[in-house]
C-alpha atoms as a PDB file:
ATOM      1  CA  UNK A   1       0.000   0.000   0.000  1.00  0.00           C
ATOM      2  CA  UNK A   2       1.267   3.515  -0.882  1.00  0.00           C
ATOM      3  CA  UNK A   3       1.258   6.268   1.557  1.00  0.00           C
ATOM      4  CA  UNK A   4       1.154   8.921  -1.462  1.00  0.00           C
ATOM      5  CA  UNK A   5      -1.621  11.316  -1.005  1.00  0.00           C
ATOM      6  CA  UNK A   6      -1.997  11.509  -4.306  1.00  0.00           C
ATOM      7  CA  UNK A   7      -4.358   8.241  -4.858  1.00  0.00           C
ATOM      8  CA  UNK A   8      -7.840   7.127  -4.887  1.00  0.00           C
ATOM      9  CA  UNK A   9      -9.270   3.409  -4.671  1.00  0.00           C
ATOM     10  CA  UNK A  10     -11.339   2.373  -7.074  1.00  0.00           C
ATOM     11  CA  UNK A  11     -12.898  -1.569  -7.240  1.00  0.00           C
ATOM     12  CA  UNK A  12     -10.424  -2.363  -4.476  1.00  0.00           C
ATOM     13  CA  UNK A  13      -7.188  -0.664  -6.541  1.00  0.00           C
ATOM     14  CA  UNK A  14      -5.449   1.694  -5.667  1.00  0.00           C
ATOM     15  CA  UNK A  15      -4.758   4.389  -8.538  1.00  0.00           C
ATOM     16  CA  UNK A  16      -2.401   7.296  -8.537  1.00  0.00           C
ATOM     17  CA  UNK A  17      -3.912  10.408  -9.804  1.00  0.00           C
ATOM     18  CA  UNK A  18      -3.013  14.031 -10.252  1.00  0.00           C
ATOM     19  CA  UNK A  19      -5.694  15.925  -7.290  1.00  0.00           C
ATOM     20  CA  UNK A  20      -7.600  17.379  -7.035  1.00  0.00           C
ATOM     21  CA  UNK A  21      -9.570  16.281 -10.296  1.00  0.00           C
ATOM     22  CA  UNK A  22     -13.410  15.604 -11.306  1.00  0.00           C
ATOM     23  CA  UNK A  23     -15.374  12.395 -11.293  1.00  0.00           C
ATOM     24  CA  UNK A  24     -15.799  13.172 -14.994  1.00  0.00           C
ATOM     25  CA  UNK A  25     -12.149  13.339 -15.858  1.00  0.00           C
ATOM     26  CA  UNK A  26     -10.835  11.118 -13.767  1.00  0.00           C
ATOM     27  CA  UNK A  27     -13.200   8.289 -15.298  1.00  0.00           C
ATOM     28  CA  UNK A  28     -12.114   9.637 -18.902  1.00  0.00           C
ATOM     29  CA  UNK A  29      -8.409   9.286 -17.798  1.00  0.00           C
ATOM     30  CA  UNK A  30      -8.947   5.128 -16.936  1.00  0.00           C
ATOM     31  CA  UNK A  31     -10.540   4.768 -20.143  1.00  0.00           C
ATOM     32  CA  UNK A  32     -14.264   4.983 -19.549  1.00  0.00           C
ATOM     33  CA  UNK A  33     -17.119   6.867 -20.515  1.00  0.00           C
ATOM     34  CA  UNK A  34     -18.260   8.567 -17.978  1.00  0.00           C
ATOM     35  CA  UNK A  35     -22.556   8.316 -19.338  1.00  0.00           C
ATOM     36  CA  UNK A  36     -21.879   4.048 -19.264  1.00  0.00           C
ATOM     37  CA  UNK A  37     -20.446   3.628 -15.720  1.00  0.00           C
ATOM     38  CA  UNK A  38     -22.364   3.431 -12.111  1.00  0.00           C
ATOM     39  CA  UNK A  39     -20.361   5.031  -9.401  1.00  0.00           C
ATOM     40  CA  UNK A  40     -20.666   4.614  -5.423  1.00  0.00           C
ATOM     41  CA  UNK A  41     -18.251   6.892  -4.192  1.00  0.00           C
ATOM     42  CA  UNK A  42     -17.278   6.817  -0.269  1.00  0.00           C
ATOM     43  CA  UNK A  43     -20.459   4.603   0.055  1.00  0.00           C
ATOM     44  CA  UNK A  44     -22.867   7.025  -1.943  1.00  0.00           C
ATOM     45  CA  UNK A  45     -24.251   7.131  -5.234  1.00  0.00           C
ATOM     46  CA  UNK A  46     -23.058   9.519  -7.577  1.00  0.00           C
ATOM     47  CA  UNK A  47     -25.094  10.562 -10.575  1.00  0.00           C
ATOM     48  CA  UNK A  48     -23.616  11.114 -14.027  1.00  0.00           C
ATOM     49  CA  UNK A  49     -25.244  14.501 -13.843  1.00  0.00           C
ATOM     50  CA  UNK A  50     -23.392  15.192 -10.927  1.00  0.00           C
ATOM     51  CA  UNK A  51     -19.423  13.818 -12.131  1.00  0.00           C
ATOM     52  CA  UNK A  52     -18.452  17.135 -13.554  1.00  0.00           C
ATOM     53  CA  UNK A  53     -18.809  18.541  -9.896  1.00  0.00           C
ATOM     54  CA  UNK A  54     -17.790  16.305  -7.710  1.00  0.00           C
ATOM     55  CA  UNK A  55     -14.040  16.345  -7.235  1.00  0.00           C
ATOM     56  CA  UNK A  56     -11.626  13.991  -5.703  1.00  0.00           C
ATOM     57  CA  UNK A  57      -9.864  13.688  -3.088  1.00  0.00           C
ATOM     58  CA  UNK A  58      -6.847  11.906  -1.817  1.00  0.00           C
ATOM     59  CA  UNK A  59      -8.028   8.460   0.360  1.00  0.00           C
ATOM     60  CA  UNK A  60     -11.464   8.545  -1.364  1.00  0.00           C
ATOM     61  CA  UNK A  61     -13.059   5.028  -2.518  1.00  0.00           C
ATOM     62  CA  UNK A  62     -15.022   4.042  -4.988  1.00  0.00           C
ATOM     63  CA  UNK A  63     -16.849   1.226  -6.698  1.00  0.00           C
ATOM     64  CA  UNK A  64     -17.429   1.343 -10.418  1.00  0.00           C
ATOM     65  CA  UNK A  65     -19.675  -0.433 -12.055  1.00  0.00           C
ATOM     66  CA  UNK A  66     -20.098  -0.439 -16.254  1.00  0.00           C
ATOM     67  CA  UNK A  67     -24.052  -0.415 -17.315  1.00  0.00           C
ATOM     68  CA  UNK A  68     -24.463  -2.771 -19.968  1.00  0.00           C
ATOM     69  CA  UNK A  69     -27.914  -2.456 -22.076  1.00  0.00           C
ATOM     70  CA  UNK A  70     -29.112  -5.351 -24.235  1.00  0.00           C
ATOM     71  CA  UNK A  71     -31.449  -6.011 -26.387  1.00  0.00           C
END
């Protein structure tokens, strides 16, 4: 475990990320888009409507979960 306080968890991993940044970017930066993912961070539920605003911070945890839609 790293004791940089520049990380986030996220699905149990711990990432290293430039902070402070958004919910929106920081999904963009691990390669998802932001409208197809589910996030619960620090044990609430975020709402893509809300990712833009919400910024991280160092220690914060989150689960992310990608929506699938069939057909």
């Amino acid at each position: 475990m790293s004791d940089s306080p520049q990380s986030v968890t996220a699905n149990g991993r711990e990432i290293a990320t430039g902070l402070p940044v958004s919910l929106h970017d920081f999904l963009k930066a691990q390669g998802m888009l932001p409208r197809s993912v589910v996030v619960e961070l620090n044990g609430e539920a975020i709402t893509p409507s809300e990712f833009a605003e919400r910024q991280l911070k160092a220690g914060d945890s989150m689960e992310i979960v990608k929506v699938v839609a069939g057909g």
